[in-house]
Protein backbone atom coordinates (compact mmCIF):
# COMPACT_ATOMS: atom_id res chain seq x y z
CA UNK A 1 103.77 140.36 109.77
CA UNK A 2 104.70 137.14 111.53
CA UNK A 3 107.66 135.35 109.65
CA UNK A 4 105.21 132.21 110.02
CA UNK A 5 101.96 134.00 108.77
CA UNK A 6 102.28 133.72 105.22
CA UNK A 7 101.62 131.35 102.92
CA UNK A 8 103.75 132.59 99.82
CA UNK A 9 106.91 131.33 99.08
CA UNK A 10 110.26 133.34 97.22
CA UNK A 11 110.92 131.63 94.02
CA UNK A 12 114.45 130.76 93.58
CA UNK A 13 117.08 129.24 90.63
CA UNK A 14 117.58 126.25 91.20
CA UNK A 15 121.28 124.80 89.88
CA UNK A 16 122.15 121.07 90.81
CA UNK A 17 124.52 119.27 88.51
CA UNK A 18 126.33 115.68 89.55
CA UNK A 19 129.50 114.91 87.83
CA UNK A 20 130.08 111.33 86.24
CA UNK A 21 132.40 110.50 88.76
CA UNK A 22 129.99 110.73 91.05
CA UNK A 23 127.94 109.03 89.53
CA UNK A 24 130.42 105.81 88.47
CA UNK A 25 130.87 105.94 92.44
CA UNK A 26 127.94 105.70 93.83
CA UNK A 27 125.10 104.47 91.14
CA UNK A 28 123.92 101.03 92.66
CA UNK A 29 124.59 101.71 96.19
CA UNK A 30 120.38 101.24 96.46
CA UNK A 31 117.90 98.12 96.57
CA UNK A 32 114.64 98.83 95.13
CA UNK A 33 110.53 97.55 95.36
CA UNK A 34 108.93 98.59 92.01
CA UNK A 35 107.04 95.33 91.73
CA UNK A 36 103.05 95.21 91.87
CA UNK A 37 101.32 96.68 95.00
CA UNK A 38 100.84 93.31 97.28
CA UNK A 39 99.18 92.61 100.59
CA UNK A 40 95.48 92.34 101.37
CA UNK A 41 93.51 94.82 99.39
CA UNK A 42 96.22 96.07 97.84
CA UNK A 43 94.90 98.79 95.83
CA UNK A 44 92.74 101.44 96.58
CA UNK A 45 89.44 102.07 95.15
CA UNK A 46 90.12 103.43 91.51
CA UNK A 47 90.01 107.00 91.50
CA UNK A 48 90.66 108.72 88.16
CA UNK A 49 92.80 111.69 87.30
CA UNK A 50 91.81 115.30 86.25
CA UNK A 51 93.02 115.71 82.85
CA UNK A 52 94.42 118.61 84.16
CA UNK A 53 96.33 116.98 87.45
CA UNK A 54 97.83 114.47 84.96
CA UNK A 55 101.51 113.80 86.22
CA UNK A 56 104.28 114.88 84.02
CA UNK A 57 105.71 111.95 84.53
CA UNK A 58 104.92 108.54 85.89
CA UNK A 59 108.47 107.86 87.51
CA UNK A 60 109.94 108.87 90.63
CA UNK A 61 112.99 106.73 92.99
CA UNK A 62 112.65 107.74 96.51
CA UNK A 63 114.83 106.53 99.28
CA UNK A 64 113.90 105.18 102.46
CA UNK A 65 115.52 103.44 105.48
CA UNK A 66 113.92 100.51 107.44
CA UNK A 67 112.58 102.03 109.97
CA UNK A 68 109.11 102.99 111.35
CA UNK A 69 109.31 106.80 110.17
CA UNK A 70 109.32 105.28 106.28
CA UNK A 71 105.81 103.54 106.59
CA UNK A 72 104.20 105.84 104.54
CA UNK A 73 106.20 105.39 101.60
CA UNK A 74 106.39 101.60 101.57
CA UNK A 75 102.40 101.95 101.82
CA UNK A 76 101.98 104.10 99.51
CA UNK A 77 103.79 102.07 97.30
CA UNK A 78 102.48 98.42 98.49
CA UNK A 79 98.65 99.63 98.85
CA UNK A 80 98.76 101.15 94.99
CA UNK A 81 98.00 104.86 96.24
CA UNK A 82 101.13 106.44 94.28
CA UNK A 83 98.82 104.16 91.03
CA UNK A 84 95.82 105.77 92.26
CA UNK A 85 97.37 109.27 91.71
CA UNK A 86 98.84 108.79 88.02
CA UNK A 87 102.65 107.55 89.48
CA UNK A 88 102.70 104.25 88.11
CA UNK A 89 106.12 103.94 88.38
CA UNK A 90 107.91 104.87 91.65
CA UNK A 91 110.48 103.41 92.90
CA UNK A 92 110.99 103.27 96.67
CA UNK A 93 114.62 102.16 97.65
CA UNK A 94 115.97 101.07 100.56
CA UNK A 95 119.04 103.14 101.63
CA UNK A 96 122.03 101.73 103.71
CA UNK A 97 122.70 104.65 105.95
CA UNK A 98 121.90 108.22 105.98
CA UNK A 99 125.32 109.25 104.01
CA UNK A 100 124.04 107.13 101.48
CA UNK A 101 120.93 108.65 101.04
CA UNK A 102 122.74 112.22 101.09
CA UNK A 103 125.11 110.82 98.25
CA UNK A 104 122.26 109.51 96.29
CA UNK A 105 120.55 112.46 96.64
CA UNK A 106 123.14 114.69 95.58
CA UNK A 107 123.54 112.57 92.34
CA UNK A 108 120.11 112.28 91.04
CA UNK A 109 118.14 108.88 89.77
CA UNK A 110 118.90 109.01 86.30
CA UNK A 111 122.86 108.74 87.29
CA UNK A 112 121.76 105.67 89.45
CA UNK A 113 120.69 107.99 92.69
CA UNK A 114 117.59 109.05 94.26
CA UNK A 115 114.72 111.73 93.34
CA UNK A 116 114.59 112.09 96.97
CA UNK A 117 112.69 110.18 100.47
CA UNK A 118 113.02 110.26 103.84
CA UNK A 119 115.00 112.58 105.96
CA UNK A 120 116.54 113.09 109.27
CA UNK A 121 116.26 116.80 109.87
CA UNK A 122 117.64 119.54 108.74
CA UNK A 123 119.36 117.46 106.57
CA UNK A 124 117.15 118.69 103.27
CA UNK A 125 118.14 122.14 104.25
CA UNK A 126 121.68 121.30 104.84
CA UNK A 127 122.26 119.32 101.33
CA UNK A 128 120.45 122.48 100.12
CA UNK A 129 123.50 124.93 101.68
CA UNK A 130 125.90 122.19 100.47
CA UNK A 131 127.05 122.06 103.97
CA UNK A 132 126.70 118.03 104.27
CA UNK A 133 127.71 116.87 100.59
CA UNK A 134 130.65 116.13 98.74
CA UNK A 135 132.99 119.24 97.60
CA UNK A 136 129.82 121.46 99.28
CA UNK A 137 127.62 121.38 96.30
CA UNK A 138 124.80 122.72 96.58
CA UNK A 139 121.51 120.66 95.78
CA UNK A 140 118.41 122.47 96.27
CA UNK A 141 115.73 120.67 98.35
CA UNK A 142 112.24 120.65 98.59
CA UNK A 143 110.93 119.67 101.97
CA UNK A 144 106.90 118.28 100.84
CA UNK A 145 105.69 117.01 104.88
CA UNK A 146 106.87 115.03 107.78
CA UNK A 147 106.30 111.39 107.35
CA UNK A 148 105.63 111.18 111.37
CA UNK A 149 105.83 111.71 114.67
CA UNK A 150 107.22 110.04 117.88
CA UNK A 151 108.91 106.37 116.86
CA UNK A 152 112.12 107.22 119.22
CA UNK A 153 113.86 106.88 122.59
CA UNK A 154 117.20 107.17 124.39
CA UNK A 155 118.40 103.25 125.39
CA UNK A 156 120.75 102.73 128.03
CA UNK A 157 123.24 99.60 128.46
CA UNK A 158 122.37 97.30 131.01
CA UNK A 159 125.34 97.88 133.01
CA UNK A 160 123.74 101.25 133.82
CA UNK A 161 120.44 99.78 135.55
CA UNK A 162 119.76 101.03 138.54
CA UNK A 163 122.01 104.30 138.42
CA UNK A 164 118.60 106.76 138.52
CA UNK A 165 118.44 106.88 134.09
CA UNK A 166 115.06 107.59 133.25
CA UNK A 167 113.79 110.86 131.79
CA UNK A 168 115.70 112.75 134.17
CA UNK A 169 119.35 111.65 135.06
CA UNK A 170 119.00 111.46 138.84
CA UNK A 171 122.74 111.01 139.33
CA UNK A 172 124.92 113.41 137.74
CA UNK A 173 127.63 112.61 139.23
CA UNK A 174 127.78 108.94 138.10
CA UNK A 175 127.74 110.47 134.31
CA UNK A 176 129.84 113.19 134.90
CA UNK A 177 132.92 111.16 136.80
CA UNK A 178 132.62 108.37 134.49
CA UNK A 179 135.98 109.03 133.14
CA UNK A 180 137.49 109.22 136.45
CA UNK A 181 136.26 106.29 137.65
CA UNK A 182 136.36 104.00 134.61
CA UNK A 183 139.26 105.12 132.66
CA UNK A 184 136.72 106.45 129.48
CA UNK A 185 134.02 109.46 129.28
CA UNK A 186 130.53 107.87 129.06
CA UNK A 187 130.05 107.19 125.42
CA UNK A 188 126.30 108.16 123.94
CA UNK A 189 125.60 107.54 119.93
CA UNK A 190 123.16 108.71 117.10
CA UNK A 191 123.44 107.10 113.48
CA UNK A 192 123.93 110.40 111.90
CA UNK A 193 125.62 113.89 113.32
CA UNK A 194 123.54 117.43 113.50
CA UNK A 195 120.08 115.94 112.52
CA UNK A 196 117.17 114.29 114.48
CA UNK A 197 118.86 111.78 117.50
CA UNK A 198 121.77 113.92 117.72
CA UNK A 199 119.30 116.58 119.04
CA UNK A 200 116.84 114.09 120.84
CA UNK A 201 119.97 112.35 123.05
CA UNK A 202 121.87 116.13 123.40
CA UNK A 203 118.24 117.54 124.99
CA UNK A 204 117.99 114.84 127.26
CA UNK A 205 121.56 115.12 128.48
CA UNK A 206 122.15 118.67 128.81
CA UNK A 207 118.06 119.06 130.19
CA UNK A 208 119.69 116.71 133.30
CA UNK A 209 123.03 119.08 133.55
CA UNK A 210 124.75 117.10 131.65
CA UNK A 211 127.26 118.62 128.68
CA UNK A 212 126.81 116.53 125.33
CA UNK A 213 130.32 118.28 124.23
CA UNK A 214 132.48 118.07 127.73
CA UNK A 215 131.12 115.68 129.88
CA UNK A 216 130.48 112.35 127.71
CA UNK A 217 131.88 111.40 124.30
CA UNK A 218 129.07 112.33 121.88
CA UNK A 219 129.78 110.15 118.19
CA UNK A 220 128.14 109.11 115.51
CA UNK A 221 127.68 104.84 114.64
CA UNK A 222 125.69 102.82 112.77
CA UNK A 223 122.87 101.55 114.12
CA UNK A 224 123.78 97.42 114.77
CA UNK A 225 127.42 98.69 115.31
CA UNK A 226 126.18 100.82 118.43
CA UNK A 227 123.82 97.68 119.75
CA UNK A 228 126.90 95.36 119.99
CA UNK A 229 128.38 98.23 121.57
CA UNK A 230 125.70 97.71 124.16
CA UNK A 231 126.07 94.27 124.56
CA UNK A 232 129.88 94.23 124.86
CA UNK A 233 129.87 97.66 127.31
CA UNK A 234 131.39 99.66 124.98
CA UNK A 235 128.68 102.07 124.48
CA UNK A 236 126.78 103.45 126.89
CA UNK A 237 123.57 105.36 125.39
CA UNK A 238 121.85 105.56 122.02
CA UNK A 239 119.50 107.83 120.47
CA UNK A 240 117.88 105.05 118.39
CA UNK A 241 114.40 104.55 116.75
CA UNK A 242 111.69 101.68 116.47
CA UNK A 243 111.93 98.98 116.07
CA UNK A 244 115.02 98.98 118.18
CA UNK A 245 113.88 99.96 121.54
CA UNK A 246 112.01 96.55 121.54
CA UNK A 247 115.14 94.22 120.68
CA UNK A 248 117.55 96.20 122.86
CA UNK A 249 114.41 95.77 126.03
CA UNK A 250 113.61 92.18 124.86
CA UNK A 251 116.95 90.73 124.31
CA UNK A 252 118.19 91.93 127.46
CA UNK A 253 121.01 94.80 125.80
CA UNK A 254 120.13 97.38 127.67
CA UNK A 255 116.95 99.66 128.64
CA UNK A 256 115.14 102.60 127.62
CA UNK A 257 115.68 105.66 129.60
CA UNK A 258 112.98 107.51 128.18
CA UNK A 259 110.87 107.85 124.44
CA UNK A 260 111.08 110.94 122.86
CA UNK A 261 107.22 111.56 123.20
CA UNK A 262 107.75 111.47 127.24
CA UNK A 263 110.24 114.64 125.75
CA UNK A 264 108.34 116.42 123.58
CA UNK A 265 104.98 114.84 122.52
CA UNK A 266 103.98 114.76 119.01
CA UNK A 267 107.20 116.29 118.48
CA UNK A 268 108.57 116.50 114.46
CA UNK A 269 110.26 113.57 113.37
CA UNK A 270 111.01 113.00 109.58
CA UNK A 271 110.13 114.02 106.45
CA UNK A 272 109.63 113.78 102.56
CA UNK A 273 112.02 116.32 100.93
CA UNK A 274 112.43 115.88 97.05
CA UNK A 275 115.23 118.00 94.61
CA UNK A 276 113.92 120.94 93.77
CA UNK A 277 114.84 120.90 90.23
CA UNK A 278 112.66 117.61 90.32
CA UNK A 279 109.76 119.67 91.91
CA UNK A 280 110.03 122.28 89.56
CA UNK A 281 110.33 120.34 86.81
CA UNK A 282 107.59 118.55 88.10
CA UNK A 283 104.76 120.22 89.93
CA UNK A 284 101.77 118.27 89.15
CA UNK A 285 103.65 114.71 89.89
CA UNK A 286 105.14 116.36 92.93
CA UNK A 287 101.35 116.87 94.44
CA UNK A 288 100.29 113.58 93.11
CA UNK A 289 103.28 111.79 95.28
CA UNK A 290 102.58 113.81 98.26
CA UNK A 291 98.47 113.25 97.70
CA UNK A 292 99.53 109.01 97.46
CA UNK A 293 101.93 109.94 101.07
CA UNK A 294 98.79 111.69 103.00
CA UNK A 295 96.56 109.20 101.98
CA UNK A 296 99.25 106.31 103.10
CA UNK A 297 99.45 108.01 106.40
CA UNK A 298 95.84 108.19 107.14
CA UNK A 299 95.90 104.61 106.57
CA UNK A 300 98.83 104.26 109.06
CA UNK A 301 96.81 105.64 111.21
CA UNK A 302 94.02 103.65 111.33
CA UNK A 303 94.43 101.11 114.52
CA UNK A 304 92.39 98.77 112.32
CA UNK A 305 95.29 98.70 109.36
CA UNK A 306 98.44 98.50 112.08
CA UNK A 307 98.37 94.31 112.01
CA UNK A 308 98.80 94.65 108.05
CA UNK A 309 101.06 97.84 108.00
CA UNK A 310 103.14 95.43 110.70
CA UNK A 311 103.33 92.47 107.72
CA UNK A 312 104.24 94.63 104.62
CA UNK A 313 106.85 96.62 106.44
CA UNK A 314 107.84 93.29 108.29
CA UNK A 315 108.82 91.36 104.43
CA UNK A 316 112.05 91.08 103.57
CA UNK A 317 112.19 93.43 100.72
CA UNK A 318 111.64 96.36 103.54
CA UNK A 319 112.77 95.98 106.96
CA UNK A 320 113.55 92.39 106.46
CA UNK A 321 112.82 91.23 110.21
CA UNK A 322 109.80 89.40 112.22
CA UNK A 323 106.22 90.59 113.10
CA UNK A 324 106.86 89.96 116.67
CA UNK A 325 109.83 92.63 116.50
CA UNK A 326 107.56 95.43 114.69
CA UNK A 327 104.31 94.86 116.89
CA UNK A 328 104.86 96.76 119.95
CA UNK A 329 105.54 100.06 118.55
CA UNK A 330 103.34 100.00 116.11
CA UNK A 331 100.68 99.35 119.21
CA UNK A 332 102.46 101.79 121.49
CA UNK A 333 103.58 99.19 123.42
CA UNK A 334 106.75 99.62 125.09
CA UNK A 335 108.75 97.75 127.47
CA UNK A 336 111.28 100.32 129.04
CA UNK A 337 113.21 97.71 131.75
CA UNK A 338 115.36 99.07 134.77
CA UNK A 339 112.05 99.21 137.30
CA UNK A 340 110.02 101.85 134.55
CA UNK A 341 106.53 101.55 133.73
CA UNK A 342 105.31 100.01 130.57
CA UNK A 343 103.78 101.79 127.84
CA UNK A 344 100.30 100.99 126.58
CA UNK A 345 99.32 103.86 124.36
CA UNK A 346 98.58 104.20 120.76
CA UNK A 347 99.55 107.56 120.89
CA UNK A 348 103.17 107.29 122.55
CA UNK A 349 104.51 105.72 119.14
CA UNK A 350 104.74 106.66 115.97
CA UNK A 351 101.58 108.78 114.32
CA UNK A 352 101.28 109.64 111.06
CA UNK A 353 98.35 112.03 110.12
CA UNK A 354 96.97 113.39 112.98
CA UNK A 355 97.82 113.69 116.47
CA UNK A 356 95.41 113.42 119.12
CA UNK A 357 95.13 117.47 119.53
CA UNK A 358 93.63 117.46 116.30
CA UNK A 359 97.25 119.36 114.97
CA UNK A 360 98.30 118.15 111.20
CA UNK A 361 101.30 115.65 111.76
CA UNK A 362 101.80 115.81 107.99
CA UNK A 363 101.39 119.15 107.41
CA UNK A 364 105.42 120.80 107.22
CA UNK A 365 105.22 123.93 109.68
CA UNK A 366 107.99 126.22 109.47
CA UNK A 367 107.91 126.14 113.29
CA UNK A 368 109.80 123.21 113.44
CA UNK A 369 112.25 124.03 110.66
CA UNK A 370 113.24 127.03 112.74
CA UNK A 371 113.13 124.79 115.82
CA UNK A 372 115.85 122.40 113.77
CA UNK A 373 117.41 125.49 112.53
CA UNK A 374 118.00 127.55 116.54
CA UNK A 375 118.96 124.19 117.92
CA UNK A 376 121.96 123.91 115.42
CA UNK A 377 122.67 127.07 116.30
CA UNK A 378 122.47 126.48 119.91
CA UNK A 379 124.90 123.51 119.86
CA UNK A 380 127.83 125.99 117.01
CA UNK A 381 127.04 123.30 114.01
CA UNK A 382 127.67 124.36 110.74
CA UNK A 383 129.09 128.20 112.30
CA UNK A 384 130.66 129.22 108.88
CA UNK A 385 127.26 128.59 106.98
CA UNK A 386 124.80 128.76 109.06
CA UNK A 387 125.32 132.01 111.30
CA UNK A 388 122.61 133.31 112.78
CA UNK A 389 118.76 133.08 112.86
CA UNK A 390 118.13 135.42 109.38
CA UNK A 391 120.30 132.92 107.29
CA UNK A 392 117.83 129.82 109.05
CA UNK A 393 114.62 131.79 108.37
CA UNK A 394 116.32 132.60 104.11
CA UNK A 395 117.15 128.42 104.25
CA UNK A 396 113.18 127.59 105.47
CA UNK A 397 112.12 130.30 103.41
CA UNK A 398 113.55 128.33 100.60
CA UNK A 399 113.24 125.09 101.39
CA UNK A 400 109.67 124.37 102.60
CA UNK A 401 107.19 123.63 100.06
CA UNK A 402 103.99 123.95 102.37
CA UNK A 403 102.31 125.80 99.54
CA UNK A 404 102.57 122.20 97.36
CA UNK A 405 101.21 120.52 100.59
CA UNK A 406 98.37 122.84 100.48
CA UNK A 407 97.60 122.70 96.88
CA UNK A 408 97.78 118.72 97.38
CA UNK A 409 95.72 118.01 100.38
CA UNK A 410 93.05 120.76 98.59
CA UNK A 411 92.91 118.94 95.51
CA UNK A 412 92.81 115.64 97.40
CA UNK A 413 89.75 116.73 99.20
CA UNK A 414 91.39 117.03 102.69
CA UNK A 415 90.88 120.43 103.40
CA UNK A 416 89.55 119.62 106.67
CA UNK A 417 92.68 118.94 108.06
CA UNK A 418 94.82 121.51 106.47
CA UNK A 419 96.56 124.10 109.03
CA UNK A 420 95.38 127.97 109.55
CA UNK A 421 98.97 128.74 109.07
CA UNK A 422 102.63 127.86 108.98
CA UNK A 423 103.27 128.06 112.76
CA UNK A 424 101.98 125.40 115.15
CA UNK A 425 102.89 127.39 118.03
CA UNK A 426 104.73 127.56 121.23
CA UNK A 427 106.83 123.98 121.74
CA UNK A 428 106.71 122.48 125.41
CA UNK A 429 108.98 120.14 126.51
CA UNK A 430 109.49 117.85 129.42
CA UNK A 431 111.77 119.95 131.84
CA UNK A 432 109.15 122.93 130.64
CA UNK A 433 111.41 125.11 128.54
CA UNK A 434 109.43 126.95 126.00
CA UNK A 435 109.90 127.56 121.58
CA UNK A 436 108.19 130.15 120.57
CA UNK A 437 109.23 130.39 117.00
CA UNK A 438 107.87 134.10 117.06
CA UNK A 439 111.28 134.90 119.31
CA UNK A 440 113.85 131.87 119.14
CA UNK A 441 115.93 134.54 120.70
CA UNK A 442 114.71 133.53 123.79
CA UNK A 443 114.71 130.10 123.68
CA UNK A 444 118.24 130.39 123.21
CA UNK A 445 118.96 132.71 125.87
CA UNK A 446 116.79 130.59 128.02
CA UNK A 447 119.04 127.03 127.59
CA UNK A 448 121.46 126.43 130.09
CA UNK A 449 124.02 124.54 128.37
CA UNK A 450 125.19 125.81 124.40
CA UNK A 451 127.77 126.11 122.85
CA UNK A 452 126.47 129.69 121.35
């Protein structure tokens, strides 16, 4: 049988304990929205609860950083769909960085952490291994469904226009004797190492010819660290996500060599994962948070609800920034500079339900895991823990909760849009290499540039 055929899940013990240290060090590293759902119609339609779906419990703190890929959470909150499905009380709180989040995680809300939120991936699976947290403990994860799809691109500092950087590199050379020439390696950035833009801006490059790990300097920086980078020509390339593209394009920083959905459209971006212990604890408030998420994201989705979903994630208690800024990707409307054609799609930014080949984008497919999974491989991360494809497909055997995601979107009444199986099939992308997560052997074989 297919590894992605199934639809049961091993059980396993869950153990995830945070010491008070931890605790005394990191409690109150988040800022929080638990007020009243606000914004034009701000609550759904009452819709009562099954005696038998009642939540065990009302509360949940989940984590989120300002940008698009957290819209469903802030809606779900703001609109009053986690009310609508018994979760009176969640908590979603803004996170400073991704190590925060992974600290926060690893401590738990009740010693002043998180329940859980939005991930870069694999990180879920990796703070599940204890390969990314303090002293490696282990903290088993539940990933629940991707938040979205798309939302990304590789920018490139003005100083580069005109040197052939678009989705291809045209001019190797110019990349590759940087060093040579300028006295530095070509320095590309991501906010956070072995997850989501370390993967989209190490495709692009090595897709060109280009070695992430010999030719340039590959490192990680925060994100408004890495845009005066830009500006001062220290920093040559960033993997970065909306609404950045827009102010790097607009206030003349740099350009945008490419989104990822010229890369690899509708492509997995990131995702709800929860503690496990939570989840287990919790299985009926689990599927009413994920039932309050799908219902957020079909109302992200609606063109007719992107001018509000631009004002609630515009306020300062979210991203904290101007409508202007967040309008053109949540229109699909992308400037790219350097000679490129505009973008004036819906479909090229972020998605949130559905994309337009009628595939779930909520829906968690293993696929993708694995995809995460053979590409950390591919590049040697994580070599001690993670060593070959049977300990990925144990990790995603573990980890993914489609089952809950099932079970949710069932009981929700969306069982039109719920996936034959676990696999969306064979992956594309732009310089027409192939995944088939039936035999990631081959993809693997087939790259050109690895470090495996």
């Amino acid at each position: 049988m297919s590894h992605f055929s199934g639809l049961s899940r091993r059980k396993f013990l869950l153990t995830a304990g945070a010491s008070a240290a931890g605790a005394v060090l990191l409690k109150g590293c988040t800022t929080s929205s638990s007020g009243p759902a606000t914004g034009s119609g701000a609550s759904p339609a009452a819709s009562p609860v099954a005696a038998n779906d009642t939540p065990e419990v009302t509360k949940a703190v989940l984590g989120y950083l300002p940008i698009v890929e957290s819209a469903p959470l802030i809606i779900a909150k703001q609109k009053g769909f986690f009310d609508k499905y018994g979760m009176t009380d969640v908590t979603v709180a803004k996170q400073a960085n991704w190590a925060g989040a992974r600290d926060n995680v690893t401590i738990g809300s009740e010693a002043g952490g998180i329940d859980g939120g939005q991930w870069q991936m694999p990180m879920p699976h990796l703070i599940h291994e204890g390969i990314i947290t303090l002293n490696n403990q282990k903290v088993p994860m539940a990933v629940l469904c991707q938040l979205n799809t798309q939302g990304n691109g590789i920018a490139v500092a003005g100083l580069h226009q005109g040197k052939g950087m678009g989705l291809k590199i045209n001019d190797l050379d110019y990349v590759k004797s940087f060093q040579s020439k300028n006295g530095r390696k070509f320095k590309a950035a991501y906010t956070f190492p072995n997850a989501n833009q370390d993967f989209w801006i190490r495709y692009w490059f090595a897709a060109s010819g280009v070695d992430p790990d010999k030719d340039i300097e590959l490192l990680a920086v925060p994100p408004a660290e890495t845009v005066q980078g830009m500006r001062n020509g220290t920093m040559d390339a960033f993997s970065t996500g909306d609404p950045w593209p827009y102010r790097i394009v607009n206030d003349g920083i740099g350009f945008m060599a490419t989104l990822t959905h010229e890369m690899w459209k509708y492509h997995p971006e990131e995702y709800l994962a929860i503690r496990a212990d939570w989840v287990e604890k919790h299985p009926k408030a689990t599927k009413a948070i994920l039932k309050a998420v799908m219902e957020a994201q079909q109302w992200c989705d609606d063109p007719a609800n992107r001018e509000e979903l631009v004002t609630i994630c515009a306020g300062r208690e979210f991203f904290n920034t101007t409508n202007e800024i967040l309008t053109p990707p949540f229109k699909g409307t992308y400037k790219m500079g350097d000679g490129k054609s505009d973008f004036n799609d819906f479909n090229a930014g972020p998605l949130y339900w559905k994309d337009p080949n009628g595939d779930s984008i909520s829906y968690p497919y293993k696929s993708h895991d694995l995809w995460f999974l053979t590409e950390s491989l591919r590049w040697g991360f994580h070599k001690n823990a993670l060593t070959d494809l049977d300990v990925a497909k144990r990790i995603i055997d573990e980890v993914n909760r489609e089952d809950l995601w099932r079970e949710a979107a069932q009981e929700a009444g969306f069982t039109a849009d719920v996936p034959s199986g676990t696999s969306r099939g064979v992956e594309t992308f732009f310089d027409g290499v192939k995944f088939d997560p039936e035999n990631p052997e081959a993809y693997l074989k087939s790259l050109k540039i690895k470090a495996a």
